[in-house]
C-alpha atoms as a PDB file:
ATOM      1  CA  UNK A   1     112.085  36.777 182.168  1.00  0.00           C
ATOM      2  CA  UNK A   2     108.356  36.653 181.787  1.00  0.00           C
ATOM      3  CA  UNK A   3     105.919  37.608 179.301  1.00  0.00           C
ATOM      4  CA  UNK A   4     105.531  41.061 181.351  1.00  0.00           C
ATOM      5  CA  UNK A   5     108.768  41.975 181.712  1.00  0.00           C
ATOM      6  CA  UNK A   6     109.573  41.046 177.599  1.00  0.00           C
ATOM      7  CA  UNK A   7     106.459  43.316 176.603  1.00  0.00           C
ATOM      8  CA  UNK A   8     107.712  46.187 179.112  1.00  0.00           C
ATOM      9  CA  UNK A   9     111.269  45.998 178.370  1.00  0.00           C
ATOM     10  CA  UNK A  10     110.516  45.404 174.413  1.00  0.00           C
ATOM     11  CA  UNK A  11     107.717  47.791 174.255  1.00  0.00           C
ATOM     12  CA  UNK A  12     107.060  51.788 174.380  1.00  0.00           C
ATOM     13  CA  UNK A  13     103.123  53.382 174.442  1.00  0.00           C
ATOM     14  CA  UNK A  14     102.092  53.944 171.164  1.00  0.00           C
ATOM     15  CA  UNK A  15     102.041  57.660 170.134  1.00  0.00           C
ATOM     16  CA  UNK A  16      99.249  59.621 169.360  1.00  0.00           C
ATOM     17  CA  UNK A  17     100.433  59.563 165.675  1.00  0.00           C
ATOM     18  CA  UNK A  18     100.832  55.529 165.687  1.00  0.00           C
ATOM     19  CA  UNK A  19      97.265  55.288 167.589  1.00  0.00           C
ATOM     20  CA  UNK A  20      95.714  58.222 165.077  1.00  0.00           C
ATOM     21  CA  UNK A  21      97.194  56.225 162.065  1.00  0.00           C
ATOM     22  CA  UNK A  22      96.097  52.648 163.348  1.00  0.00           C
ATOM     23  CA  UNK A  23      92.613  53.767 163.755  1.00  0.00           C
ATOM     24  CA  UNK A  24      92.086  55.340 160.573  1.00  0.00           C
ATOM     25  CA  UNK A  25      93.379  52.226 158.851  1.00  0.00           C
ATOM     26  CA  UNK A  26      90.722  50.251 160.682  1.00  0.00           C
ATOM     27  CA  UNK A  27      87.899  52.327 159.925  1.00  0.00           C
ATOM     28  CA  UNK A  28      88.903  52.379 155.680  1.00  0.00           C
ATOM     29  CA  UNK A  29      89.016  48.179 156.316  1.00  0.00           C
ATOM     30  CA  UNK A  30      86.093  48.494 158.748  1.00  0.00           C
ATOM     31  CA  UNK A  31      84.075  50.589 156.078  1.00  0.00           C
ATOM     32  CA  UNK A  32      84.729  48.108 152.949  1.00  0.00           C
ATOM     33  CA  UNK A  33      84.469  45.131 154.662  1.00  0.00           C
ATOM     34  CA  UNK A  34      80.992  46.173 155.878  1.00  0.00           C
ATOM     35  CA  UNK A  35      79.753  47.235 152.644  1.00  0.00           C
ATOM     36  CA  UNK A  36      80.874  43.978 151.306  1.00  0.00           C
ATOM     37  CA  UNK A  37      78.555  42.043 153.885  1.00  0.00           C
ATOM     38  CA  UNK A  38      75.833  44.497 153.282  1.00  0.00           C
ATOM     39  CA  UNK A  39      76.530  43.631 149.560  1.00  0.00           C
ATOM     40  CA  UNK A  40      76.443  39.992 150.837  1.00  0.00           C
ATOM     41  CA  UNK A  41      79.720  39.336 148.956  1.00  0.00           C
ATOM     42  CA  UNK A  42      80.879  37.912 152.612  1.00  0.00           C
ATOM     43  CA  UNK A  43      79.224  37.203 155.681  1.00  0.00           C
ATOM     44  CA  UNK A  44      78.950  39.129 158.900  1.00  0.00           C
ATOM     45  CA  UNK A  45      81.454  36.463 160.920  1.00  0.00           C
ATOM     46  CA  UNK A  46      83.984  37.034 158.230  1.00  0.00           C
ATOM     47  CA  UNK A  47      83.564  40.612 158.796  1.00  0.00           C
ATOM     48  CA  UNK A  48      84.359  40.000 162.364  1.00  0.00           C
ATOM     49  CA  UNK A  49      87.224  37.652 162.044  1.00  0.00           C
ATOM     50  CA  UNK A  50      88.917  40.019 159.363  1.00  0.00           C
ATOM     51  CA  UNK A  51      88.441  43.101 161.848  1.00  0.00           C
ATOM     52  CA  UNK A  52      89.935  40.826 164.652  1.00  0.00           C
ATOM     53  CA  UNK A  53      92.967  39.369 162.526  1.00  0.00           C
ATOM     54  CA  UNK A  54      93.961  43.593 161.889  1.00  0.00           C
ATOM     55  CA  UNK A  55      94.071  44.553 165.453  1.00  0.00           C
ATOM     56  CA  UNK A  56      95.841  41.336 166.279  1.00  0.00           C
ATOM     57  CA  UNK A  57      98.096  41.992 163.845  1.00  0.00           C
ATOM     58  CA  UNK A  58      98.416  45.259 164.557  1.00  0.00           C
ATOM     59  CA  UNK A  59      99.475  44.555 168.233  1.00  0.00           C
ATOM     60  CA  UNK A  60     101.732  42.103 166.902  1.00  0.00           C
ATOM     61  CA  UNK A  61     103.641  44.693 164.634  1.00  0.00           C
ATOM     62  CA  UNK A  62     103.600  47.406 166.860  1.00  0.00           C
ATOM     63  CA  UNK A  63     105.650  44.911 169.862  1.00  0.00           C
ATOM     64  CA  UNK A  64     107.306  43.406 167.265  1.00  0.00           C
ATOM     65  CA  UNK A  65     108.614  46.436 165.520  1.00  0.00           C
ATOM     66  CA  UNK A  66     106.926  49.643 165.307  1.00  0.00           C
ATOM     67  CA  UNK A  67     107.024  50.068 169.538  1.00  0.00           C
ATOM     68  CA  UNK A  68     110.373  49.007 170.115  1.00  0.00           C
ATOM     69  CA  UNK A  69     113.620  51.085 170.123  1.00  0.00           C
ATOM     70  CA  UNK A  70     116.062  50.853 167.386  1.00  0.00           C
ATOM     71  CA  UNK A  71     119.285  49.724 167.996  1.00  0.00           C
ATOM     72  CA  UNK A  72     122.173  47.941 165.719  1.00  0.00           C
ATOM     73  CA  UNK A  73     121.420  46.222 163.227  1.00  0.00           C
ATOM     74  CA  UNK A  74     121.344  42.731 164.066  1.00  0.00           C
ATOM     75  CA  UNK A  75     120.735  39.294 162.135  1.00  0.00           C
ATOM     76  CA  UNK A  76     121.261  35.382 162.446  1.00  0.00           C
ATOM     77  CA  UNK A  77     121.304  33.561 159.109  1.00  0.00           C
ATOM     78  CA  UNK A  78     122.130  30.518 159.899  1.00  0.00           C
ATOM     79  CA  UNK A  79     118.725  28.085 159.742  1.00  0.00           C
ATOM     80  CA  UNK A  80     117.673  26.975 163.125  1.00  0.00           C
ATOM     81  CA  UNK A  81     120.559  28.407 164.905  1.00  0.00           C
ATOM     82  CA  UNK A  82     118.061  28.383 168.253  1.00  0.00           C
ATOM     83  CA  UNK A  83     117.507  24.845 168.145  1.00  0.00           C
ATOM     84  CA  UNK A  84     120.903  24.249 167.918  1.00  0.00           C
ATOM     85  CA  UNK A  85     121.491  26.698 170.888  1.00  0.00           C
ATOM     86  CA  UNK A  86     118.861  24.285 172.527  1.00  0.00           C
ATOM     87  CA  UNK A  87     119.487  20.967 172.067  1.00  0.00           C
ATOM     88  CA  UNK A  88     123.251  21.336 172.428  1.00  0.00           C
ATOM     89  CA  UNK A  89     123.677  24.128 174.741  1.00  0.00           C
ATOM     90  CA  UNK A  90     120.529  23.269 176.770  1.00  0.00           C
ATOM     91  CA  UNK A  91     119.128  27.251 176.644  1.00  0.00           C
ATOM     92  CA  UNK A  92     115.993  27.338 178.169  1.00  0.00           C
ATOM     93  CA  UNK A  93     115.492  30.905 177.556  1.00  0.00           C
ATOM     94  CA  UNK A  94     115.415  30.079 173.633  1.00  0.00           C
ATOM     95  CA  UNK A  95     113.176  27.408 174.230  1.00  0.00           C
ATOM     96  CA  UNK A  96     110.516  29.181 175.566  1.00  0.00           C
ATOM     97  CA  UNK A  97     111.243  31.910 172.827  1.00  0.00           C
ATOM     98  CA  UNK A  98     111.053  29.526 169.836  1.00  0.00           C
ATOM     99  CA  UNK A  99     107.603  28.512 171.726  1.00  0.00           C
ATOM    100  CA  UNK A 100     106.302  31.980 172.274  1.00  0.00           C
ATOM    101  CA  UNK A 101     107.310  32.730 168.578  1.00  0.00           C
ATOM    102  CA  UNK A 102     105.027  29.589 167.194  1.00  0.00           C
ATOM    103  CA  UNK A 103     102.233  30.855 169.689  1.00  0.00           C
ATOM    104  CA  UNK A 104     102.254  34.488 168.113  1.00  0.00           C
ATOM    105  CA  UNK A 105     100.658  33.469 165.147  1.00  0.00           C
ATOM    106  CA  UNK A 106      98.677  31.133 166.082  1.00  0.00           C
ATOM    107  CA  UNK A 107      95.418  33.234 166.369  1.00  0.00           C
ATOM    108  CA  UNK A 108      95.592  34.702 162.761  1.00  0.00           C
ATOM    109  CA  UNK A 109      95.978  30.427 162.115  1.00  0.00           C
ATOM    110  CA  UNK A 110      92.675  30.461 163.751  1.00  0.00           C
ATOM    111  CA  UNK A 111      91.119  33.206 162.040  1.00  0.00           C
ATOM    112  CA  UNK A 112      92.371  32.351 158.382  1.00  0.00           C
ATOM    113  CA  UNK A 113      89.878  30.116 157.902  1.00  0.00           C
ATOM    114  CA  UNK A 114      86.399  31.676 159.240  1.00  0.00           C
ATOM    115  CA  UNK A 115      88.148  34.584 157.077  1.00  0.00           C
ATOM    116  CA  UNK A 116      87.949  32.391 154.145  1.00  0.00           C
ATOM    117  CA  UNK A 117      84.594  30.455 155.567  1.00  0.00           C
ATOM    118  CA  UNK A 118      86.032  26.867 154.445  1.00  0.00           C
ATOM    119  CA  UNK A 119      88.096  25.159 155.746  1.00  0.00           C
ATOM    120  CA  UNK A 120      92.350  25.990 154.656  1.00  0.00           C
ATOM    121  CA  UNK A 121      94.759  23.567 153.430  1.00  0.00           C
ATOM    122  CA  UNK A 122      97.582  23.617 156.559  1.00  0.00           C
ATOM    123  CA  UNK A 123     100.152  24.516 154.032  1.00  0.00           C
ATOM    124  CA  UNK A 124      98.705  27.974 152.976  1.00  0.00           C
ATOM    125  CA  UNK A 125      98.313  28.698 156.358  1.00  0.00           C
ATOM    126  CA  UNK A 126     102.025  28.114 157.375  1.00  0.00           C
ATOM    127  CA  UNK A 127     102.898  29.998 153.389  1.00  0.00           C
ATOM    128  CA  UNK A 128     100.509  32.788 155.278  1.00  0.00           C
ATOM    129  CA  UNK A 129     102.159  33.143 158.529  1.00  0.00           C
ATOM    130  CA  UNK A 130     105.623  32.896 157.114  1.00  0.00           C
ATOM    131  CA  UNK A 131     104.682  35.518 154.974  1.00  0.00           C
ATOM    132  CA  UNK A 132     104.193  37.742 157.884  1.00  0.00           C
ATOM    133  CA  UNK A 133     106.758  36.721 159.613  1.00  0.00           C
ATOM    134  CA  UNK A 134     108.814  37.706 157.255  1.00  0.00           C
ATOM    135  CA  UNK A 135     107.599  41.364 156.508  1.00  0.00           C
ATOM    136  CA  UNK A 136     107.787  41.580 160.475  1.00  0.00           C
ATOM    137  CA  UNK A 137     111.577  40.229 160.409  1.00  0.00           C
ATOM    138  CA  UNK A 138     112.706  42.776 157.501  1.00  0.00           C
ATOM    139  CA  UNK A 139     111.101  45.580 159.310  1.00  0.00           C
ATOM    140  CA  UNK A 140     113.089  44.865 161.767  1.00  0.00           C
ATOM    141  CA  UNK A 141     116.389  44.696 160.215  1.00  0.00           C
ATOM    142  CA  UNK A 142     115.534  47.710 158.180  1.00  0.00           C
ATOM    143  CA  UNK A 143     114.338  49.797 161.279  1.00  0.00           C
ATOM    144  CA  UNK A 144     117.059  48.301 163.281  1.00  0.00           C
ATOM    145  CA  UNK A 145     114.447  47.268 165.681  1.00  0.00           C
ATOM    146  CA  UNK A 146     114.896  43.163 166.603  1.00  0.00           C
ATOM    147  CA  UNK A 147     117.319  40.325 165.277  1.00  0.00           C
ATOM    148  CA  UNK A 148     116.064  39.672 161.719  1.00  0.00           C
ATOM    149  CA  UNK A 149     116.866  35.756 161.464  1.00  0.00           C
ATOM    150  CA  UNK A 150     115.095  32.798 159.445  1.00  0.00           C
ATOM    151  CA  UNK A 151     114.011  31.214 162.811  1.00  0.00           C
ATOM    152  CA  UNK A 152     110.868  33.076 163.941  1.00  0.00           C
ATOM    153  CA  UNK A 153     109.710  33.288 160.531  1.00  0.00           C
ATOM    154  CA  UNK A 154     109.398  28.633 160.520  1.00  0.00           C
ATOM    155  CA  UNK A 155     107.698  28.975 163.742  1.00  0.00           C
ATOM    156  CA  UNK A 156     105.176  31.762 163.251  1.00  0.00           C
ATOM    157  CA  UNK A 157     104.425  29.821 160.321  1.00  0.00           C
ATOM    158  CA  UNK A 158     104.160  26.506 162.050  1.00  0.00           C
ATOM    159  CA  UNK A 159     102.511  28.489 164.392  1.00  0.00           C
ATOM    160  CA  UNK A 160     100.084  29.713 162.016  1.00  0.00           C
ATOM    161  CA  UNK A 161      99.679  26.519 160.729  1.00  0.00           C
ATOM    162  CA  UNK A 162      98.553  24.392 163.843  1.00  0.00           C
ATOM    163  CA  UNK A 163      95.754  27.130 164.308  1.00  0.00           C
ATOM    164  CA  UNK A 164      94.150  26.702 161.342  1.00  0.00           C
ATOM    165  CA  UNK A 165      94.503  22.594 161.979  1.00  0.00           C
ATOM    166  CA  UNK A 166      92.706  23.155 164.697  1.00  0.00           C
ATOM    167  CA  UNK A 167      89.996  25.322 163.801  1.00  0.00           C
ATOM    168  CA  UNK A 168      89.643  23.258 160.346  1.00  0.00           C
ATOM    169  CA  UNK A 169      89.413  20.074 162.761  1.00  0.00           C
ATOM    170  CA  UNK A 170      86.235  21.928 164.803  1.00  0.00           C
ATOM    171  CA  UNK A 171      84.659  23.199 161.428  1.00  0.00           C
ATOM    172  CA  UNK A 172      85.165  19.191 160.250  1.00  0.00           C
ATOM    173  CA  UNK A 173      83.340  18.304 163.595  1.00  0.00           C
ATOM    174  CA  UNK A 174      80.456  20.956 163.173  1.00  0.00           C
ATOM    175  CA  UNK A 175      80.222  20.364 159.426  1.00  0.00           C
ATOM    176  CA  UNK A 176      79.880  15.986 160.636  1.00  0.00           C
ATOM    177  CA  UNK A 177      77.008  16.625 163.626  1.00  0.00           C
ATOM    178  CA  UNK A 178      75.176  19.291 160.776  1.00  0.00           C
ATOM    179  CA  UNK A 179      75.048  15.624 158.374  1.00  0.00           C
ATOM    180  CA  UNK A 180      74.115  13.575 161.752  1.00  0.00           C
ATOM    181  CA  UNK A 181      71.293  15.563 162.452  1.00  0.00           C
ATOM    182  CA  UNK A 182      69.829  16.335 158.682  1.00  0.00           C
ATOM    183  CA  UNK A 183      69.674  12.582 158.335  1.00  0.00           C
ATOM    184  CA  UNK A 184      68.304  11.774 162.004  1.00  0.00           C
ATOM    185  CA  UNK A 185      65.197  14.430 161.043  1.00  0.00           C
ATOM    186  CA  UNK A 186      65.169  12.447 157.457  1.00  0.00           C
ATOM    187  CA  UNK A 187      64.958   9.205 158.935  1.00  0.00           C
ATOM    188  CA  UNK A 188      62.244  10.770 161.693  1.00  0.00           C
ATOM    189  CA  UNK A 189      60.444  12.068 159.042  1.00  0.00           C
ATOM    190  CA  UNK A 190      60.544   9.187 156.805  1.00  0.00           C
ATOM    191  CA  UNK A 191      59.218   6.379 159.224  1.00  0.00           C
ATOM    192  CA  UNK A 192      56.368   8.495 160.409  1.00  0.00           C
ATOM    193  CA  UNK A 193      55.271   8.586 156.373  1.00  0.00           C
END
């Protein structure tokens, strides 16, 4: 099954209601985070990446829970049931789930720490992902709209995780060239003294 065919068959439109409600939530977080640049509390590319984790995680919820149809109540709670499933059993199709799941959160990993504007110790940004994970999973055993299991919520967090790791490695980089070029104009400064 491909990504398509999981949104589609996973997936209804969002109602008028869910769209109405969605938009109004983004304009109250819109609204304060703008006043708090114009305060200059944060900075405009916080603004930006704060705005951008909300829809994203508002896409995220919505196929995850709020789009889908309910159905029975389901749940795994036994701790990496899918690997098990994988390594024994050789089921591709949970492979490529338990990889899809660490992608999901990946981008808010990315966005955590321009959010923050330093950069995020890896372990708050799995603690953050799980987090969501698991207010996605108990939606979804409350709503009776997914399998609720222990699973997705390790790799969204993982998932989360190795975003930030890689945006803290590019702010590392940017932050190293910033010094490398501060101290090439000192040193071009100093000799022509």
């Amino acid at each position: 099954m491909d990504l398509y065919q999981i949104w589609t068959a996973h997936n209804r439109p969002w109602s008028m209601r869910e769209i109405v409600l969605f938009l109004i939530i983004l304009s109250v977080c819109s609204f304060f985070s703008i006043r708090a640049a114009h305060r200059h509390q944060i900075k405009i590319y916080q603004v930006l990446a704060s705005l951008a984790l909300l829809v994203y995680l508002g896409v995220v919820f919505a196929s995850t829970v709020f789009t889908r149809m309910p159905t029975v109540r389901q749940y795994e709670l036994i701790p990496f049931w899918s690997w098990y499933e994988v390594f024994i059993k050789h089921s591709r199709s949970l492979l490529v789930e338990n990889l899809l799941n660490i992608l999901l959160l990946l981008p808010a990993g990315v966005l955590l720490p321009i959010i923050f504007a330093r950069r995020l110790r890896p372990s708050v940004a799995f603690m953050i992902g799980a987090l969501i994970s698991a207010v996605i999973e108990v939606s979804q055993l409350i709503l009776r709209r997914g399998l609720f299991e222990w699973d997705d919520m390790f790799h969204n967090g993982l998932g989360c995780m190795l975003g930030c790791l890689i945006v803290n490695a590019v702010m590392e980089r940017v932050k190293r060239m910033k010094g490398l070029k501060k101290m090439k104009k000192r040193e071009k400064h100093g000799g022509h003294s």
